[in-house]
C-alpha atoms as a PDB file:
ATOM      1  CA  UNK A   1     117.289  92.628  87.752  1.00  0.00           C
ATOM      2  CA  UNK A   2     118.258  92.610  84.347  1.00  0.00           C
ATOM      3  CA  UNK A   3     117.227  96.276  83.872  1.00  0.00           C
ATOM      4  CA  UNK A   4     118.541  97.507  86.906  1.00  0.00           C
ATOM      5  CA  UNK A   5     121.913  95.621  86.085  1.00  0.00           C
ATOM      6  CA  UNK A   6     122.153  97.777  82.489  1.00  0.00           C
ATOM      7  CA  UNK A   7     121.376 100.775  84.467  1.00  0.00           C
ATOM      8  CA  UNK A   8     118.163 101.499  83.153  1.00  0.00           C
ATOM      9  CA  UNK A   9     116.243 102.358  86.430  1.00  0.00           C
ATOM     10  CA  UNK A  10     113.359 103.531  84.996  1.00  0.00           C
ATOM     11  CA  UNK A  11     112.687 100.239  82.964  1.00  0.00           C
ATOM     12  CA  UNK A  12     113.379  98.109  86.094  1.00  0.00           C
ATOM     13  CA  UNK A  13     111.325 100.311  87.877  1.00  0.00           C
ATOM     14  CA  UNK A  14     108.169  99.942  85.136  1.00  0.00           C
ATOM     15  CA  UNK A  15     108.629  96.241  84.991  1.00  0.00           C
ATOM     16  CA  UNK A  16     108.881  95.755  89.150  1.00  0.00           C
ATOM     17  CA  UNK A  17     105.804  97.891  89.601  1.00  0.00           C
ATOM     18  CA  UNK A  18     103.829  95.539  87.220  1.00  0.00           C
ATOM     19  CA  UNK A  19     105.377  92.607  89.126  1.00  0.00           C
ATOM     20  CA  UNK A  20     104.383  94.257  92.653  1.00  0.00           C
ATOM     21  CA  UNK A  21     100.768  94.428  90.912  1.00  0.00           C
ATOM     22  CA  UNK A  22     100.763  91.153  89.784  1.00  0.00           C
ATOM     23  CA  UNK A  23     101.600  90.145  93.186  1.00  0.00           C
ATOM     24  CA  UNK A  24      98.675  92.061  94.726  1.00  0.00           C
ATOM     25  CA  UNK A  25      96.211  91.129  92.361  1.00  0.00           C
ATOM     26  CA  UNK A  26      97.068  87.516  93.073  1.00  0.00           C
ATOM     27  CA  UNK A  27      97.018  88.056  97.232  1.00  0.00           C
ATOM     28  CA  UNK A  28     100.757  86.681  97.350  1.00  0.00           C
ATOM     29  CA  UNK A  29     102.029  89.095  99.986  1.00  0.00           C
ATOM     30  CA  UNK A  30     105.403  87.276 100.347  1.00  0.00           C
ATOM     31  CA  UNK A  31     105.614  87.554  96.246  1.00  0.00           C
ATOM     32  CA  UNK A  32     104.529  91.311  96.741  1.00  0.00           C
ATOM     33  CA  UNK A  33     107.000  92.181 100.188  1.00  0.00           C
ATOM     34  CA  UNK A  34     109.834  90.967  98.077  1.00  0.00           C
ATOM     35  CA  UNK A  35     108.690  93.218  95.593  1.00  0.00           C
ATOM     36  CA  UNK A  36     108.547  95.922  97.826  1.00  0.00           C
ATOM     37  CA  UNK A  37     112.051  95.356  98.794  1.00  0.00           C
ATOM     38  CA  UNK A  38     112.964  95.942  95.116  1.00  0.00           C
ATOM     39  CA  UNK A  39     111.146  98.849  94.608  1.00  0.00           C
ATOM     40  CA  UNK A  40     113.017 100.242  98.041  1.00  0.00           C
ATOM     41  CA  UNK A  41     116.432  99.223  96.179  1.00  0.00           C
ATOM     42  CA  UNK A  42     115.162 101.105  93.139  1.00  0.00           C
ATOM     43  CA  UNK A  43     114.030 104.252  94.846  1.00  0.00           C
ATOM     44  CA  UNK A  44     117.264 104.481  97.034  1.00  0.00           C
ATOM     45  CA  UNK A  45     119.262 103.859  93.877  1.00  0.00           C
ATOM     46  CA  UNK A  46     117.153 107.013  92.016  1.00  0.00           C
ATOM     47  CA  UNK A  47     118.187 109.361  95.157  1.00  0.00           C
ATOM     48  CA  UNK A  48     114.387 108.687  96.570  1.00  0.00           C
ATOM     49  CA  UNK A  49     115.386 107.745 100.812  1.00  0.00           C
ATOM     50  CA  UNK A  50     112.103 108.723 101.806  1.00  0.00           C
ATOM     51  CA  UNK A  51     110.101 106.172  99.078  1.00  0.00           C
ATOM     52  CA  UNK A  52     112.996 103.565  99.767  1.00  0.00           C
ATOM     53  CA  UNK A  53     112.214 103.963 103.734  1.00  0.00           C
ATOM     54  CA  UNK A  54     108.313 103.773 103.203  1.00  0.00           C
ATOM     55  CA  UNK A  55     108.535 101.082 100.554  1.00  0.00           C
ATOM     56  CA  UNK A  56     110.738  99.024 103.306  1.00  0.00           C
ATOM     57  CA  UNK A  57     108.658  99.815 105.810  1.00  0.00           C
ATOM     58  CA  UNK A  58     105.580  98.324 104.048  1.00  0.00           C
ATOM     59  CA  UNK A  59     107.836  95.256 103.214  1.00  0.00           C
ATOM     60  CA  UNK A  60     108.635  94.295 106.418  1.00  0.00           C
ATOM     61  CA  UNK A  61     104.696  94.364 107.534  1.00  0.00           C
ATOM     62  CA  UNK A  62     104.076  92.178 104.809  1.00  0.00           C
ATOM     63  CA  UNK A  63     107.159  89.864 104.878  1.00  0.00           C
ATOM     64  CA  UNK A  64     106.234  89.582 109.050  1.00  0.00           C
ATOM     65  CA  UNK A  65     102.923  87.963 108.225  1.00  0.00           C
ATOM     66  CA  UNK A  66     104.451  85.415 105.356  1.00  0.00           C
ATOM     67  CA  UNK A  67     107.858  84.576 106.560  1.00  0.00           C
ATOM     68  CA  UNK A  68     110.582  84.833 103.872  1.00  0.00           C
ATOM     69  CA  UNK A  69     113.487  84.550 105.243  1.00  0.00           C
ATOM     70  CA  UNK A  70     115.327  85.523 102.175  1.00  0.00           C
ATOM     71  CA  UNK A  71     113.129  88.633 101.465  1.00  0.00           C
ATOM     72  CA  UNK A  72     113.662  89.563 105.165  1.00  0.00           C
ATOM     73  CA  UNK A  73     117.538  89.237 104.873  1.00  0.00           C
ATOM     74  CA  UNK A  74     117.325  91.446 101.780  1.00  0.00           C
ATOM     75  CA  UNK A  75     115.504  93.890 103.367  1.00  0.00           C
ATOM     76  CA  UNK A  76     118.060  94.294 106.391  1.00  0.00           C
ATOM     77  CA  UNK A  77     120.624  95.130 104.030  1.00  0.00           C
ATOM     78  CA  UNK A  78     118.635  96.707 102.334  1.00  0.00           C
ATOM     79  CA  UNK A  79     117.976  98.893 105.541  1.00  0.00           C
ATOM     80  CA  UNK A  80     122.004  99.120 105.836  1.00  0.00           C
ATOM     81  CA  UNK A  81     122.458 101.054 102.525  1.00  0.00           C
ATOM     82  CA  UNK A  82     119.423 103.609 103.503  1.00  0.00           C
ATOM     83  CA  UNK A  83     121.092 104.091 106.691  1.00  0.00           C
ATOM     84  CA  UNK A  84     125.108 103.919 105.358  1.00  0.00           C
ATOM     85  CA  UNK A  85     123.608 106.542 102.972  1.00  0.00           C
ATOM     86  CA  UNK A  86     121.918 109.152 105.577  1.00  0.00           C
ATOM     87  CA  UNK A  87     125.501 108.329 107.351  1.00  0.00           C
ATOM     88  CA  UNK A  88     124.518 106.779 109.880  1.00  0.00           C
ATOM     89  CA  UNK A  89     126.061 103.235 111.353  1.00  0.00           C
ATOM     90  CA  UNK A  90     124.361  99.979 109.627  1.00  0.00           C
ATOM     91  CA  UNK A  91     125.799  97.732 112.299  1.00  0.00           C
ATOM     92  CA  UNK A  92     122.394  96.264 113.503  1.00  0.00           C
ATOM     93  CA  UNK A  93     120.481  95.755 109.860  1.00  0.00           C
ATOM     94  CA  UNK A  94     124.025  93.842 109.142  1.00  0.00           C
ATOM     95  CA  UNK A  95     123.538  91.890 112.467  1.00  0.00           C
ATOM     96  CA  UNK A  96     119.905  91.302 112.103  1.00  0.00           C
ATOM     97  CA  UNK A  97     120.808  90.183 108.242  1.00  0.00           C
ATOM     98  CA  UNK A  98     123.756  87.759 109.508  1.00  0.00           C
ATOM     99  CA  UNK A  99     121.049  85.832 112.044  1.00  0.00           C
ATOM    100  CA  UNK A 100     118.619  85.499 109.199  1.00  0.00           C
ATOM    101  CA  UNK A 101     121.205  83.885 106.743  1.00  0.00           C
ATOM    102  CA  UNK A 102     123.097  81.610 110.144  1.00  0.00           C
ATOM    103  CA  UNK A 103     119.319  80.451 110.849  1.00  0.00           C
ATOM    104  CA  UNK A 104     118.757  79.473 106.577  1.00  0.00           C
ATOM    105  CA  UNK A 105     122.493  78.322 106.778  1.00  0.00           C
ATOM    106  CA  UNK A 106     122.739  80.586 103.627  1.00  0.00           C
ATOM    107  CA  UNK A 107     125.203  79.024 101.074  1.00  0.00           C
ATOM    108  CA  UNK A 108     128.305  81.318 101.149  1.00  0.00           C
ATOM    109  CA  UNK A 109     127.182  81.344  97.452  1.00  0.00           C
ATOM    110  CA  UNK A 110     124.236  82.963  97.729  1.00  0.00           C
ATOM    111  CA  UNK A 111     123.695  86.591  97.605  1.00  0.00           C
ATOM    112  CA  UNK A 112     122.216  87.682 100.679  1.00  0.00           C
END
């Protein structure tokens, strides 16, 4: 996050791919669906809709057999940006994000 924050994709993309890795190498799927979620932020963020889409896309297979609530809410608005992006609405991903933090009574703090 740090990376990405400074603007330096390329870093943040280096050091989330060895994170995703880790993650597979250990057989945490939720660990390596919220990395995928990342790497979706990081492609759509490089100009890459197509990698974002896939790399959601695998996210949400893995994130459906581990629950994370969190991850998932991520990756709905995550979804919204892709699709504010190709210009289309985001209304449902910001719907399906909105039940996911009501049901983990997400702290207004927290950045879902």
């Amino acid at each position: 996050e740090l990376e990405l924050a400074s603007g330096r994709l390329e870093e943040a993309a280096a050091l989330q791919g060895r994170a995703q890795a880790l993650g597979r190498e250990l057989g945490d799927r939720r660990f390596e669906g919220a990395c995928l979620v990342t790497s979706a932020r990081l492609e759509r963020l490089a100009g890459k809709p197509e990698a974002a889409a896939r790399a959601l896309e695998a996210a949400g297979a893995m994130l459906r057999e581990v629950p994370d609530p969190y991850a998932l809410a991520l990756l709905q608005c995550e979804r919204g940006h892709l699709l504010l992006d190709a210009g289309a609405s985001a209304q449902e991903a910001l719907e399906q994000a909105g039940d996911i933090a009501a049901v983990m009574q997400a702290a207004p703090a927290r950045k879902v």
